[in-house]
N, C-alpha and C. Protein backbone atom coordinates (compact mmCIF):
# COMPACT_ATOMS: atom_id res chain seq x y z
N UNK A 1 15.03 -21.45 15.67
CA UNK A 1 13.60 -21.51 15.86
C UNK A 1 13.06 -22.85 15.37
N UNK A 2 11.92 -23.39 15.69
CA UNK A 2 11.31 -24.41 15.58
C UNK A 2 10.48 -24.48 14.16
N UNK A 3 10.22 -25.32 13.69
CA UNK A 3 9.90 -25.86 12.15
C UNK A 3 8.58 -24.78 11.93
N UNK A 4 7.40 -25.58 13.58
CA UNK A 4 6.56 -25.07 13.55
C UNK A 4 6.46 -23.74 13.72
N UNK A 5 7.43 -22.85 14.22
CA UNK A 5 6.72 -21.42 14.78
C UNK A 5 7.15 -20.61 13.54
N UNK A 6 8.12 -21.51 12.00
CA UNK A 6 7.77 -20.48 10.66
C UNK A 6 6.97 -21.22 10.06
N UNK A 7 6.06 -22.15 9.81
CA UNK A 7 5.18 -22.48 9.12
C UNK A 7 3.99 -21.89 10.05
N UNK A 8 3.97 -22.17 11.62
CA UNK A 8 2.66 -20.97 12.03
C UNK A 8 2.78 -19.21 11.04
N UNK A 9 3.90 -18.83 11.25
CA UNK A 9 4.00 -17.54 10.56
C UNK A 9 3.49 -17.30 9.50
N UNK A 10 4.29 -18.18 8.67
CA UNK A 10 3.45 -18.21 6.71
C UNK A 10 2.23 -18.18 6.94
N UNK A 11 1.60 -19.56 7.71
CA UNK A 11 -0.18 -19.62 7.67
C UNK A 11 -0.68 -18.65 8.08
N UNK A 12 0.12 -17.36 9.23
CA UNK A 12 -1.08 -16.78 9.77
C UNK A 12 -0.40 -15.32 9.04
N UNK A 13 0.65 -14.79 8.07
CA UNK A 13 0.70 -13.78 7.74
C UNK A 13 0.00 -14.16 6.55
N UNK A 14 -0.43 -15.66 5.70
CA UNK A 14 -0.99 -15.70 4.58
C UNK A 14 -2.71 -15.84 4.39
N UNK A 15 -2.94 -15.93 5.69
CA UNK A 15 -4.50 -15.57 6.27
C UNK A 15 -4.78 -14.31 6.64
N UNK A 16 -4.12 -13.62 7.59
CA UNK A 16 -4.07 -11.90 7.69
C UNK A 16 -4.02 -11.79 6.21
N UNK A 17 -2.67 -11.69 5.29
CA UNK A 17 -3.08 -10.75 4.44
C UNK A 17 -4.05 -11.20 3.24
N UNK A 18 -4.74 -12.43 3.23
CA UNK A 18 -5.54 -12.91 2.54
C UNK A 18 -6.93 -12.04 2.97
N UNK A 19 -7.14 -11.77 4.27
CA UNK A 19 -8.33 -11.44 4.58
C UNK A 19 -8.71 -9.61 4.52
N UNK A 20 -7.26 -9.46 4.90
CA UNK A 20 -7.12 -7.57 4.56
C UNK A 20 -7.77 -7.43 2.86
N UNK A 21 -6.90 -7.99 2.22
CA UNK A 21 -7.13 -7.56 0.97
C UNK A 21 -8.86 -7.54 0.80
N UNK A 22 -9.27 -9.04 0.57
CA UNK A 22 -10.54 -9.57 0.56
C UNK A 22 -12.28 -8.19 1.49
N UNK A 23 -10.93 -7.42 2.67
CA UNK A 23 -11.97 -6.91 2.76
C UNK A 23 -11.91 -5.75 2.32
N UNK A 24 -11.01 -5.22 1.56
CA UNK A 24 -10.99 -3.78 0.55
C UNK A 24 -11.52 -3.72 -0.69
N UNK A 25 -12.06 -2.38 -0.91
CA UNK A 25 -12.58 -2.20 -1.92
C UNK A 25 -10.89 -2.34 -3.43
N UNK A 26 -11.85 -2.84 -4.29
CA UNK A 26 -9.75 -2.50 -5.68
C UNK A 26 -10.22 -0.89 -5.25
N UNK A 27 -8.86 -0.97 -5.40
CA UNK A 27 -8.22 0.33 -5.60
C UNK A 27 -6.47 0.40 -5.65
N UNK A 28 -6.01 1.07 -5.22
CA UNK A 28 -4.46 1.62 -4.71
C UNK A 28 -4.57 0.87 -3.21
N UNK A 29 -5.04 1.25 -2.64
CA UNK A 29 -5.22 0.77 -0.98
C UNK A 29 -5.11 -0.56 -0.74
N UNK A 30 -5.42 -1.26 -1.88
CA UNK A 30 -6.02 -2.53 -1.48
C UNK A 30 -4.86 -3.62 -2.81
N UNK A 31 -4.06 -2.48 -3.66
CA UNK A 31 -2.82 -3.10 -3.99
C UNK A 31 -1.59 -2.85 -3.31
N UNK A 32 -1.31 -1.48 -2.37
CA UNK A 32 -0.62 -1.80 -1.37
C UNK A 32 -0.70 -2.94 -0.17
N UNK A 33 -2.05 -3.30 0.15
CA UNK A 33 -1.91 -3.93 1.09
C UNK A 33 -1.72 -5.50 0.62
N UNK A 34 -1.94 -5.63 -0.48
CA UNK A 34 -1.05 -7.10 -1.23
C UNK A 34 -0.24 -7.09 -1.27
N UNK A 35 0.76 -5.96 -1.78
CA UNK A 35 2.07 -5.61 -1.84
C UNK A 35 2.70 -6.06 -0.35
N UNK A 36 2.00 -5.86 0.88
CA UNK A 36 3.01 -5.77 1.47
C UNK A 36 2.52 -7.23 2.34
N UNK A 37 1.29 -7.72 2.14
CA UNK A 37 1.54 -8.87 2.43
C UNK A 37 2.07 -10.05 1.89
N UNK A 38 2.47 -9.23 0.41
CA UNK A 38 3.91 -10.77 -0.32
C UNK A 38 4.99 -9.89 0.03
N UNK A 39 5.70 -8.83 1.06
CA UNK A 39 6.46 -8.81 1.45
C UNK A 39 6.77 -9.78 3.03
N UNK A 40 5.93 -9.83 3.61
CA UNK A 40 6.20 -10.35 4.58
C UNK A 40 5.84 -11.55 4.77
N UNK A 41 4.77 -12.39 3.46
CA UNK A 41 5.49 -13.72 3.27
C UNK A 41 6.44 -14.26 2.66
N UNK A 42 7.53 -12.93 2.19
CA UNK A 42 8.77 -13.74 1.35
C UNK A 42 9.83 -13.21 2.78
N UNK A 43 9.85 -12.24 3.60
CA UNK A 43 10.54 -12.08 4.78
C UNK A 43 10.46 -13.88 5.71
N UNK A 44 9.05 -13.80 6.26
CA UNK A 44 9.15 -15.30 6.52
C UNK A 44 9.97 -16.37 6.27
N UNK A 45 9.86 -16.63 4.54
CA UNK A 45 10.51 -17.48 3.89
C UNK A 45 11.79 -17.56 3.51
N UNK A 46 12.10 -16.07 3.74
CA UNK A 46 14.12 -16.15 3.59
C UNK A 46 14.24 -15.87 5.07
N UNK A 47 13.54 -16.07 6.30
CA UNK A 47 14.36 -16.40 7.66
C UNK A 47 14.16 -17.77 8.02
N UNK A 48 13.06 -18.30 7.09
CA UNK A 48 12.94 -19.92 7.52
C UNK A 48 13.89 -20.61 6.47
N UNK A 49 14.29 -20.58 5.31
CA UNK A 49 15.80 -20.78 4.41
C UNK A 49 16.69 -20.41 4.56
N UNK A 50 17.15 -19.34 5.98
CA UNK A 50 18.26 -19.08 6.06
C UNK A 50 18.25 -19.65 7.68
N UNK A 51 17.38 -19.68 8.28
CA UNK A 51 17.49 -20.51 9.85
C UNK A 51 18.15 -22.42 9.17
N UNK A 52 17.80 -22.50 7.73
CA UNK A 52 17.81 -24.13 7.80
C UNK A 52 19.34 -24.18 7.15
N UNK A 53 19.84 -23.01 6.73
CA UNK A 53 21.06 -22.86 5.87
C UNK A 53 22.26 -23.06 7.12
N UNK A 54 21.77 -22.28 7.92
CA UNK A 54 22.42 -22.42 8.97
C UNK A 54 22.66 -23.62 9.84
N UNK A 55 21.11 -24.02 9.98
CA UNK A 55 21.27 -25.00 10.95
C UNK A 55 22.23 -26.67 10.15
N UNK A 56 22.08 -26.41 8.68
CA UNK A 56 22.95 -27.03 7.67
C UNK A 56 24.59 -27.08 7.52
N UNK A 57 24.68 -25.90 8.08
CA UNK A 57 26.11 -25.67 8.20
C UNK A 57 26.87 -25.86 9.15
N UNK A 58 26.04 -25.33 10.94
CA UNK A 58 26.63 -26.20 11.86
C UNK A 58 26.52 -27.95 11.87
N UNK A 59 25.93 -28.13 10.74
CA UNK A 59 25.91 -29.91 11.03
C UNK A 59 26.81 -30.46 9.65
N UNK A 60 27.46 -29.69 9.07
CA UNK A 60 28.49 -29.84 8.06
C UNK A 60 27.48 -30.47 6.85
N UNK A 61 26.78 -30.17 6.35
CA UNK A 61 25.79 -30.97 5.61
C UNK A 61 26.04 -30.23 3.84
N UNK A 62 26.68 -30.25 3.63
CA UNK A 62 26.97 -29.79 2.08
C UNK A 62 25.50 -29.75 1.23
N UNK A 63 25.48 -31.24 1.04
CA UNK A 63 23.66 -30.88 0.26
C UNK A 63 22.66 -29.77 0.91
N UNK A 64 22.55 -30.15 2.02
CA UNK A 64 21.73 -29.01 2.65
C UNK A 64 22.51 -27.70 2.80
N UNK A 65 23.16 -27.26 2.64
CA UNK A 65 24.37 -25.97 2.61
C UNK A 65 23.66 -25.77 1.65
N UNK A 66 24.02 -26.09 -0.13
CA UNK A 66 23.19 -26.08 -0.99
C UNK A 66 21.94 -25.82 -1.26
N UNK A 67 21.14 -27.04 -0.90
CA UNK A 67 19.95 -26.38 -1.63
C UNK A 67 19.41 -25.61 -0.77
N UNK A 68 19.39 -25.82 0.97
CA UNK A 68 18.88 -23.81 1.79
C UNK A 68 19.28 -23.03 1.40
N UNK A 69 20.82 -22.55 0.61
CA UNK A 69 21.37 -21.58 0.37
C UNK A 69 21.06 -21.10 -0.92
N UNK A 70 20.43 -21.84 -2.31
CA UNK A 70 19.67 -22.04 -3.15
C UNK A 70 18.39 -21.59 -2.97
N UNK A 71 17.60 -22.21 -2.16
CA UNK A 71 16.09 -21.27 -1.65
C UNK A 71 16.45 -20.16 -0.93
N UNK A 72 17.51 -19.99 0.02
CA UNK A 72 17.88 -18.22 0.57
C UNK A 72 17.75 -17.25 -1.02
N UNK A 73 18.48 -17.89 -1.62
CA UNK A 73 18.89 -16.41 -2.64
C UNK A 73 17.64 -16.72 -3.19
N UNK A 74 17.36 -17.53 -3.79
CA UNK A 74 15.96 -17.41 -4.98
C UNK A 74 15.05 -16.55 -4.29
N UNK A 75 14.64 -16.79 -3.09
CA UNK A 75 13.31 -16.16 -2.58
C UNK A 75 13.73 -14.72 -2.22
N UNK A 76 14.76 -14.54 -1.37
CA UNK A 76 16.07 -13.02 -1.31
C UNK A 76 15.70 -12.62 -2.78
N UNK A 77 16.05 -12.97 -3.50
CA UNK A 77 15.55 -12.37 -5.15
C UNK A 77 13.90 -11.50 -4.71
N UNK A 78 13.13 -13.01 -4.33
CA UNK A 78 11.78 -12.27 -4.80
C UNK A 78 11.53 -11.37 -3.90
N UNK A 79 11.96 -11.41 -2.52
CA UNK A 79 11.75 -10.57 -1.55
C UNK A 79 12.17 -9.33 -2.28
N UNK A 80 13.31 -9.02 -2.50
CA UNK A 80 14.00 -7.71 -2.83
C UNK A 80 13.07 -7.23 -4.41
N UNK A 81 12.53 -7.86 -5.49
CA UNK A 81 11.83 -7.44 -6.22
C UNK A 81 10.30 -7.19 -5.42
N UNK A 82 9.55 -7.77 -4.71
CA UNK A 82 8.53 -7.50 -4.22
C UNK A 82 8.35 -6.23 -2.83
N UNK A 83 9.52 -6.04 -3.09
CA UNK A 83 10.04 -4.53 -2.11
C UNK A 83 9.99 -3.73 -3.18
N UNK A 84 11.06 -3.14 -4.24
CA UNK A 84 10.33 -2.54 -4.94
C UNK A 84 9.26 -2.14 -5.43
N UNK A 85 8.44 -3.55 -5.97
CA UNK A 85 7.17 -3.57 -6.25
C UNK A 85 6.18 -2.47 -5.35
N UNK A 86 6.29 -3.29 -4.25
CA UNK A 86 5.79 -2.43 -3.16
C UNK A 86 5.50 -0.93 -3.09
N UNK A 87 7.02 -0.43 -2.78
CA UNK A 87 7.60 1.02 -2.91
C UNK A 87 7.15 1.80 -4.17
N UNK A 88 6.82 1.08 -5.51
CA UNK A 88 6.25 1.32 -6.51
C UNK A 88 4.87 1.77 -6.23
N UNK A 89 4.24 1.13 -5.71
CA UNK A 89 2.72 0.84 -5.49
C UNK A 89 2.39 2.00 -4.48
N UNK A 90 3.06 1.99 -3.52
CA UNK A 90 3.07 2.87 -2.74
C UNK A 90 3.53 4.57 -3.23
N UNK A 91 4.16 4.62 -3.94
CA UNK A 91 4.45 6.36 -4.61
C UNK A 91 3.71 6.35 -5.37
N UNK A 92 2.40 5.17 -5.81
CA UNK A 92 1.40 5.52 -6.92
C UNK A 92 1.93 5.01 -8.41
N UNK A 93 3.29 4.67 -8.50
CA UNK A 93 3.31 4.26 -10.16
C UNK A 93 2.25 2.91 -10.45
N UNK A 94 1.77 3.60 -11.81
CA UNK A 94 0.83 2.31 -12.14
C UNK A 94 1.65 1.19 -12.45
N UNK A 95 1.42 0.00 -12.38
CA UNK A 95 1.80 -1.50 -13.33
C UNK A 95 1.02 -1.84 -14.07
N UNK A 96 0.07 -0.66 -15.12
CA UNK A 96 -0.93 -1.47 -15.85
C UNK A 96 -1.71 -2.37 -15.51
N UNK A 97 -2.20 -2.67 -16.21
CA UNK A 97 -3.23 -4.22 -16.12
C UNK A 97 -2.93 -5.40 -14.80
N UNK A 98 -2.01 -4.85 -14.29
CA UNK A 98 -0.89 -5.84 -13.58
C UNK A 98 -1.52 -6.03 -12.51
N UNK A 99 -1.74 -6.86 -11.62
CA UNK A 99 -1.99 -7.07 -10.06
C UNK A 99 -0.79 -7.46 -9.24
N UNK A 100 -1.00 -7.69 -7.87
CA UNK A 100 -0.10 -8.21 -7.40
C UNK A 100 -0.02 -9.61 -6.97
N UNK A 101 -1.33 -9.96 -7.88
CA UNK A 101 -1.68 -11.59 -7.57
C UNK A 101 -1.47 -12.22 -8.87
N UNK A 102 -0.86 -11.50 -10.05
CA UNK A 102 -0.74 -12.16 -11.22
C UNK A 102 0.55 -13.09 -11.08
């Protein structure tokens, strides 16, 4: 895929879910729907670090092997904690004081 059509993605899943939230009242409702819009800007971001990991590897590029494969797992990290999170939020456990914008 093209540079631009995952940086269109980020901008426009980080405007959707900027504007969902913005128009909910706080509540539960309105921390699921944060929840799941930092799920699907960290989905974005580990298919645009793993499209470049790749495209790194058919071009034999070691540094770039590296550090895409370095941003795959780090953000793969946050993705897979912000899934939980999520799933948390969603069966109702509280996080305290916690947001999902902290």
């Amino acid at each position: 895929m093209s540079i631009w059509v995952w940086m269109g993605s980020l901008v426009a899943i980080a405007l959707l879910g900027s504007i969902a939230v913005a128009l909910q009242r706080p509540g539960k409702a309105r921390d699921v729907t944060a929840r799941l819009a930092a799920v699907c800007f960290y989905v974005v971001l580990v298919g645009f670090f793993c499209d470049r990991t790749l495209a790194a590897r058919g071009s034999d590029s070691s540094r770039g092997l590296f550090a895409f494969g370095f941003l795959t797992a780090f953000f793969g990290i946050g993705l897979a904690l912000s899934i939980v999170k999520t799933v948390g939020a969603i069966r109702g456990r509280s996080s305290g004081d916690v947001s999902a914008t902290n």
